[in-house]
C-alpha atoms as a PDB file:
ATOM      1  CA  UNK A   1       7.941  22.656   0.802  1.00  0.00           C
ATOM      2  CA  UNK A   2       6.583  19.929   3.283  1.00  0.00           C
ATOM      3  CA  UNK A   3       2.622  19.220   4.727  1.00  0.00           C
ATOM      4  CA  UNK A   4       3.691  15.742   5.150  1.00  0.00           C
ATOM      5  CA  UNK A   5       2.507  12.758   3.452  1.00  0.00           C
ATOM      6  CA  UNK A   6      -0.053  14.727   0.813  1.00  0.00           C
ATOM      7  CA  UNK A   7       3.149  16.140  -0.882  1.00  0.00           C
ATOM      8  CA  UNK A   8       5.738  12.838  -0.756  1.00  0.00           C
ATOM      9  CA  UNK A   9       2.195  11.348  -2.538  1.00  0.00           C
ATOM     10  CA  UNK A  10       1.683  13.583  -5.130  1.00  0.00           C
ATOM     11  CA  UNK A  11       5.505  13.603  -5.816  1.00  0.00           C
ATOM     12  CA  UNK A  12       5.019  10.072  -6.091  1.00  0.00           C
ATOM     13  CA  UNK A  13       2.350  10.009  -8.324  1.00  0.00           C
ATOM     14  CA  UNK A  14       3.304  12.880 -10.326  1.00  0.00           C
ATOM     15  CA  UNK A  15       6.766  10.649 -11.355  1.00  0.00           C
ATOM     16  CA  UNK A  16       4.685   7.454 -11.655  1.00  0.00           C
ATOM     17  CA  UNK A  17       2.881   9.064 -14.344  1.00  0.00           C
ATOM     18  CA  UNK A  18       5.660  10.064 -16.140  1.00  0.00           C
ATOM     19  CA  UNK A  19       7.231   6.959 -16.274  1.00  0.00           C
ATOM     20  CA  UNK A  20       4.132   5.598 -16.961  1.00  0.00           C
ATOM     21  CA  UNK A  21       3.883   8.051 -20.353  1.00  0.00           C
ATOM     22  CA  UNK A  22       7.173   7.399 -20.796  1.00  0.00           C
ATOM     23  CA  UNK A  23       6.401   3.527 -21.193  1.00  0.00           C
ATOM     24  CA  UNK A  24       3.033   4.402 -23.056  1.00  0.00           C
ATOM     25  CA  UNK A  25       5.250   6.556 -25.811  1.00  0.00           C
ATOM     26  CA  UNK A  26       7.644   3.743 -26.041  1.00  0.00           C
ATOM     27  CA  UNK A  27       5.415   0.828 -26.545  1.00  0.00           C
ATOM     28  CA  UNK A  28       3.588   2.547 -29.264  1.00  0.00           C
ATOM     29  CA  UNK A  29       6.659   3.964 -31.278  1.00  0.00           C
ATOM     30  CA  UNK A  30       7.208   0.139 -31.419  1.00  0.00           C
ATOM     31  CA  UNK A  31       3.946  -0.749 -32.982  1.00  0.00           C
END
Protein backbone atom coordinates (compact mmCIF):
# COMPACT_ATOMS: atom_id res chain seq x y z
CA UNK A 1 0.00 0.00 0.00
CA UNK A 2 2.07 3.06 -1.34
CA UNK A 3 0.84 6.43 -3.66
CA UNK A 4 3.66 8.18 -2.10
CA UNK A 5 3.62 11.02 0.17
CA UNK A 6 -0.53 11.23 0.54
CA UNK A 7 -0.30 7.87 2.49
CA UNK A 8 3.18 8.42 4.77
CA UNK A 9 0.82 11.83 5.59
CA UNK A 10 -2.19 10.43 6.56
CA UNK A 11 -0.24 7.69 8.51
CA UNK A 12 1.25 10.52 10.10
CA UNK A 13 -1.61 12.29 11.00
CA UNK A 14 -3.74 9.44 11.74
CA UNK A 15 -0.97 8.54 14.82
CA UNK A 16 -0.65 12.24 15.70
CA UNK A 17 -4.16 12.18 16.55
CA UNK A 18 -4.02 9.40 18.61
CA UNK A 19 -1.42 10.50 20.64
CA UNK A 20 -2.96 13.59 20.68
CA UNK A 21 -6.38 11.80 22.30
CA UNK A 22 -4.25 9.93 24.15
CA UNK A 23 -2.82 13.19 25.89
CA UNK A 24 -6.42 14.80 25.81
CA UNK A 25 -7.80 11.53 27.94
CA UNK A 26 -4.91 11.84 30.23
CA UNK A 27 -4.96 15.44 31.11
CA UNK A 28 -8.56 15.31 31.93
CA UNK A 29 -8.60 12.02 34.09
CA UNK A 30 -6.23 14.34 36.07
CA UNK A 31 -8.62 17.15 36.56
Amino acid sequence: MRSGKASCTLETVWEDKHKYEEAERRFYEHE
